[in-house]
C-alpha atoms as a PDB file:
ATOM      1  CA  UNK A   1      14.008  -0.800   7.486  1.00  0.00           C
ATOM      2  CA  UNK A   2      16.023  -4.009   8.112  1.00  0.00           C
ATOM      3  CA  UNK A   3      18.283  -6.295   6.864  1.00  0.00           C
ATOM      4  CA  UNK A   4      15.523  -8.558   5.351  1.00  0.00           C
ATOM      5  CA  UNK A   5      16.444  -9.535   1.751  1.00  0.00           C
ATOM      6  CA  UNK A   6      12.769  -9.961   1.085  1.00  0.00           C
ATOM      7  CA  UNK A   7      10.775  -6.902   1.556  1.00  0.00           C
ATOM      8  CA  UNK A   8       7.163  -7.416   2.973  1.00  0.00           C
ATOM      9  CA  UNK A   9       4.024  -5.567   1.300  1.00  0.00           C
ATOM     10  CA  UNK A  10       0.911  -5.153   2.971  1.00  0.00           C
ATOM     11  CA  UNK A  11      -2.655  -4.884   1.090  1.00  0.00           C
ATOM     12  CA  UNK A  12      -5.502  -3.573   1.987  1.00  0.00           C
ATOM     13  CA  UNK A  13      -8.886  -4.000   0.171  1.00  0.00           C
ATOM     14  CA  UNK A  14     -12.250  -4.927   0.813  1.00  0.00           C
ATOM     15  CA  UNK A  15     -12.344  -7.007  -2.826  1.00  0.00           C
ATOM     16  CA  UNK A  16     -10.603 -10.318  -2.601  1.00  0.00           C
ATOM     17  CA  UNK A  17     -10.398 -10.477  -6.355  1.00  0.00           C
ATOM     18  CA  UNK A  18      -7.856  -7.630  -5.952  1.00  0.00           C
ATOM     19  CA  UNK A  19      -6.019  -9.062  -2.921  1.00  0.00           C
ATOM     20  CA  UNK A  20      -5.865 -12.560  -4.663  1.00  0.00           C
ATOM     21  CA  UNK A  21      -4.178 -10.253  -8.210  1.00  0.00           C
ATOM     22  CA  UNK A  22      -1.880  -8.033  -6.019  1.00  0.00           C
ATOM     23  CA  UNK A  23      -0.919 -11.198  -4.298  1.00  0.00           C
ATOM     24  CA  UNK A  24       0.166 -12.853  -7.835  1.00  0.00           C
ATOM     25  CA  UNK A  25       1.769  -9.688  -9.190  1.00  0.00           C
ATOM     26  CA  UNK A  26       3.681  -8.841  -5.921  1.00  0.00           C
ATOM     27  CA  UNK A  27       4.945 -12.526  -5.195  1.00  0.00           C
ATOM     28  CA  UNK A  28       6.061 -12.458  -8.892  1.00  0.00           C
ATOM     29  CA  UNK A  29       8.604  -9.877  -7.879  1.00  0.00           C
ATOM     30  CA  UNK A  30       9.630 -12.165  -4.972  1.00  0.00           C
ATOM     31  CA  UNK A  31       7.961  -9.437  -2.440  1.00  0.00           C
ATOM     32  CA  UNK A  32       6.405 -11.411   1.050  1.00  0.00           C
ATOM     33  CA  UNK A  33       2.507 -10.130   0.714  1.00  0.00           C
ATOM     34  CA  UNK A  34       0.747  -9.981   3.947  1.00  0.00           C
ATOM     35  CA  UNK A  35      -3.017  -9.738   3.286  1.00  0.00           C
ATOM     36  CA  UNK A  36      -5.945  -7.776   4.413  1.00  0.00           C
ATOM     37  CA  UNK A  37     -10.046  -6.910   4.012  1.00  0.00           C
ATOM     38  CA  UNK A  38     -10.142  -3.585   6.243  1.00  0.00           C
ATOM     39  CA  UNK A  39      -8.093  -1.193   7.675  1.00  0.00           C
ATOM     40  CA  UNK A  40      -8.322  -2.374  11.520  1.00  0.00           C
ATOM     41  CA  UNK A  41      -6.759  -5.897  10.670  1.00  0.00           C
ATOM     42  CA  UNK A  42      -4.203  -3.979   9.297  1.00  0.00           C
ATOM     43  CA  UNK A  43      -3.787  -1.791  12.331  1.00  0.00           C
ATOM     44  CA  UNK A  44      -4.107  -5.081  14.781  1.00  0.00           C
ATOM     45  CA  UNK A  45      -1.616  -6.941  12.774  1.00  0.00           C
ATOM     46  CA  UNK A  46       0.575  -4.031  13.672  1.00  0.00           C
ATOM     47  CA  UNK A  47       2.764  -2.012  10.991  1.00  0.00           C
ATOM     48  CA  UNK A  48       6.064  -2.206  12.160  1.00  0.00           C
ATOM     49  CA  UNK A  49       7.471  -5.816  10.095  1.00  0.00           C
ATOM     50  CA  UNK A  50       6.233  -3.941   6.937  1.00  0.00           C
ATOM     51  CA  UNK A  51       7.904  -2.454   4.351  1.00  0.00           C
ATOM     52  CA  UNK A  52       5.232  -0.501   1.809  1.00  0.00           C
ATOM     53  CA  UNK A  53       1.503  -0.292   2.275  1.00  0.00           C
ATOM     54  CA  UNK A  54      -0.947  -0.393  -0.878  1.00  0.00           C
ATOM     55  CA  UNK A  55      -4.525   0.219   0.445  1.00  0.00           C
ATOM     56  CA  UNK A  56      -7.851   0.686  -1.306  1.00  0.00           C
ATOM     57  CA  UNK A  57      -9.192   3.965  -1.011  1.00  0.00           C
ATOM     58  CA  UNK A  58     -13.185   3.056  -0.974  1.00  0.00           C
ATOM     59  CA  UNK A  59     -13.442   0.936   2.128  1.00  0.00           C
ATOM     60  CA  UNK A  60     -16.072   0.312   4.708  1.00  0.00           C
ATOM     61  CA  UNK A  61     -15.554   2.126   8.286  1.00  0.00           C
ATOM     62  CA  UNK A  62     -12.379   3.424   7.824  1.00  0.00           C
ATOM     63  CA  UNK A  63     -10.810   4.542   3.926  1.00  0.00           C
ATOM     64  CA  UNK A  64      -7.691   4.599   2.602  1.00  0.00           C
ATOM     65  CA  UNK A  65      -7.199   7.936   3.744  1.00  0.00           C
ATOM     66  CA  UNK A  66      -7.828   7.638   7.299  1.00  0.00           C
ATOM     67  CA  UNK A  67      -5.822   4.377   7.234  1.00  0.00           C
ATOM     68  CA  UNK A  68      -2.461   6.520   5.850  1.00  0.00           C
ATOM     69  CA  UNK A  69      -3.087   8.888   8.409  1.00  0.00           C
ATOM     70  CA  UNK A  70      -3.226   6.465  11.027  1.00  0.00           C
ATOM     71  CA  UNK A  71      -0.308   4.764  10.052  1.00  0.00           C
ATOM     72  CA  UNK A  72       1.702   7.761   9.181  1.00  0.00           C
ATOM     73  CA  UNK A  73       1.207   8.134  13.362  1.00  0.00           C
ATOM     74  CA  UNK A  74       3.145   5.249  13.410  1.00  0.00           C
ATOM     75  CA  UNK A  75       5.236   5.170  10.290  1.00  0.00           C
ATOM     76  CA  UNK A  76       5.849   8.615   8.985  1.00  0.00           C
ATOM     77  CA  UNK A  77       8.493   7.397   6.585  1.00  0.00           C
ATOM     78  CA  UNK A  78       6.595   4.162   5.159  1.00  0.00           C
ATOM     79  CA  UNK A  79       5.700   4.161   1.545  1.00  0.00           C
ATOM     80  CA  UNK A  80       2.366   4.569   1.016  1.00  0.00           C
ATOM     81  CA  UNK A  81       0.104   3.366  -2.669  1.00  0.00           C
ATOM     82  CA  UNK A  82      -3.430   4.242  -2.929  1.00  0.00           C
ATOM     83  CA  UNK A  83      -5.374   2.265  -5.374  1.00  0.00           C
ATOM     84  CA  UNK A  84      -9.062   3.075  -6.327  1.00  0.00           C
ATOM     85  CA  UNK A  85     -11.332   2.009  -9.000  1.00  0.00           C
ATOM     86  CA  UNK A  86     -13.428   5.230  -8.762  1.00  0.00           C
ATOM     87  CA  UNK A  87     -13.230   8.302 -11.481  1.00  0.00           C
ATOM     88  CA  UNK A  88     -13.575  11.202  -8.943  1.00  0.00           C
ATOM     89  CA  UNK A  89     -11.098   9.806  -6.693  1.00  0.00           C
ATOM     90  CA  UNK A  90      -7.434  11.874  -7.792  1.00  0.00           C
ATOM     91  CA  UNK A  91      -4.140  12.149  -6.720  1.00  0.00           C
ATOM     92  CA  UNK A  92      -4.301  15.283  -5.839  1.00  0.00           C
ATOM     93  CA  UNK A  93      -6.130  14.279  -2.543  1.00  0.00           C
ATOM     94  CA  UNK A  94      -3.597  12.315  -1.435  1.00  0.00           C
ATOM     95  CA  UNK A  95      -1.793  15.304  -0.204  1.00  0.00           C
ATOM     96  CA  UNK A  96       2.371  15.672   0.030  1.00  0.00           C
ATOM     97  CA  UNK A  97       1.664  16.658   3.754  1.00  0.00           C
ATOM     98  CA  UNK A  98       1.166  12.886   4.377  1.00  0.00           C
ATOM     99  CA  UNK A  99       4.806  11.252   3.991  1.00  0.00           C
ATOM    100  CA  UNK A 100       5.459   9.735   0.672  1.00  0.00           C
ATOM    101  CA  UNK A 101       2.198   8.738  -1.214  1.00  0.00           C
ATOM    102  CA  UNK A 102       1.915   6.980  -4.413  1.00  0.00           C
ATOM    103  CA  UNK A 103      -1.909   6.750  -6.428  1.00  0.00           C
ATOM    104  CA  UNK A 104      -3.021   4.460  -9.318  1.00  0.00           C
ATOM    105  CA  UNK A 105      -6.010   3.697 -10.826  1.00  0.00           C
ATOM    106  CA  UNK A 106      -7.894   0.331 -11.022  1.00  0.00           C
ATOM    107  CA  UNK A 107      -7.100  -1.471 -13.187  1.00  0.00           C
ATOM    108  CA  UNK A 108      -3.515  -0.694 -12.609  1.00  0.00           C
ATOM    109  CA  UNK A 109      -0.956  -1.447 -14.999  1.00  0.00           C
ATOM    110  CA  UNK A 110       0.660  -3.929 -13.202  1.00  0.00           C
ATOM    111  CA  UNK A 111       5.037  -3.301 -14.718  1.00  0.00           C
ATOM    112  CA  UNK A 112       4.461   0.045 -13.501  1.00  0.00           C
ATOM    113  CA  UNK A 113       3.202  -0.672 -10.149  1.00  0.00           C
ATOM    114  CA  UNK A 114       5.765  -2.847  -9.530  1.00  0.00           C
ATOM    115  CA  UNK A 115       8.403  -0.313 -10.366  1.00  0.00           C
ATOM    116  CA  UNK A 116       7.091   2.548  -8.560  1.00  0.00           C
ATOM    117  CA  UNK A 117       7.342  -0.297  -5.438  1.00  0.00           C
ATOM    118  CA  UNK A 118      10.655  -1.204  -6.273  1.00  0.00           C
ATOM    119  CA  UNK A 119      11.907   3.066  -6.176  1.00  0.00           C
ATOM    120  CA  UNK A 120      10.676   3.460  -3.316  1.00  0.00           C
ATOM    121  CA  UNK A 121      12.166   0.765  -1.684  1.00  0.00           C
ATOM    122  CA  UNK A 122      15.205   1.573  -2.978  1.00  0.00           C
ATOM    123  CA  UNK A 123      15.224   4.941  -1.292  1.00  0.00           C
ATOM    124  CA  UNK A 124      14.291   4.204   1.235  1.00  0.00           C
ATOM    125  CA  UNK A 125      17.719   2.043   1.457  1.00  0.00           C
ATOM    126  CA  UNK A 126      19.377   4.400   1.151  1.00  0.00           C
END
């Protein structure tokens, strides 16, 4: 991680009502939000000027899942958030084999979100 006061968080998520909220409840806690509707812009924009991920589990043509695996290829030690708005979705798939993962429901509780961001950033500090 560098120097950077501000730390950057990238979204993922096919819904642009939830990119628009994250956007507002990240930039509240002076976070840089860099935005996206699917996994490959992610992985075009590149991973490497980022400091967390949150992605959307349920996406079109590649999930969350395969989108922390792909990026854990290239980031093993970013944090990683996994937000879905279905019921049978659990953390317990998100697996401790895959680096440091994080899971919350939709509708998140927004406080808590933005504390579990702000402890891993810290660790990852230090």
């Amino acid at each position: 991680m560098s120097g950077r006061s501000r730390k950057v968080v990238a979204v993922v998520d096919d819904d642009p009502r939830i990119l628009e909220s994250l956007q507002d409840l990240l930039e509240s806690a002076d976070h840089v939000v860099r935005l996206h509707s699917s996994a490959s812009s992610l992985l075009a924009s590149g991973v490497a000027n980022i400091d967390c991920l949150i992605t959307d589990i349920s996406m079109p043509v590649m999930d969350g899942y395969e989108l922390r695996a792909r990026v854990r290829q290239l980031r093993p030690e970013l944090p990683v958030f996994l937000i879905s708005g279905r019921r049978d979705l659990t953390p317990d798939r998100t697996g401790d084999d895959q680096g440091p993962t994080e899971f919350f429901s939709k509708p998140f509780d927004g406080p808590a979100l933005l504390a579990a961001i702000a402890e891993v950033l810290h660790e990852a500090k230090e």
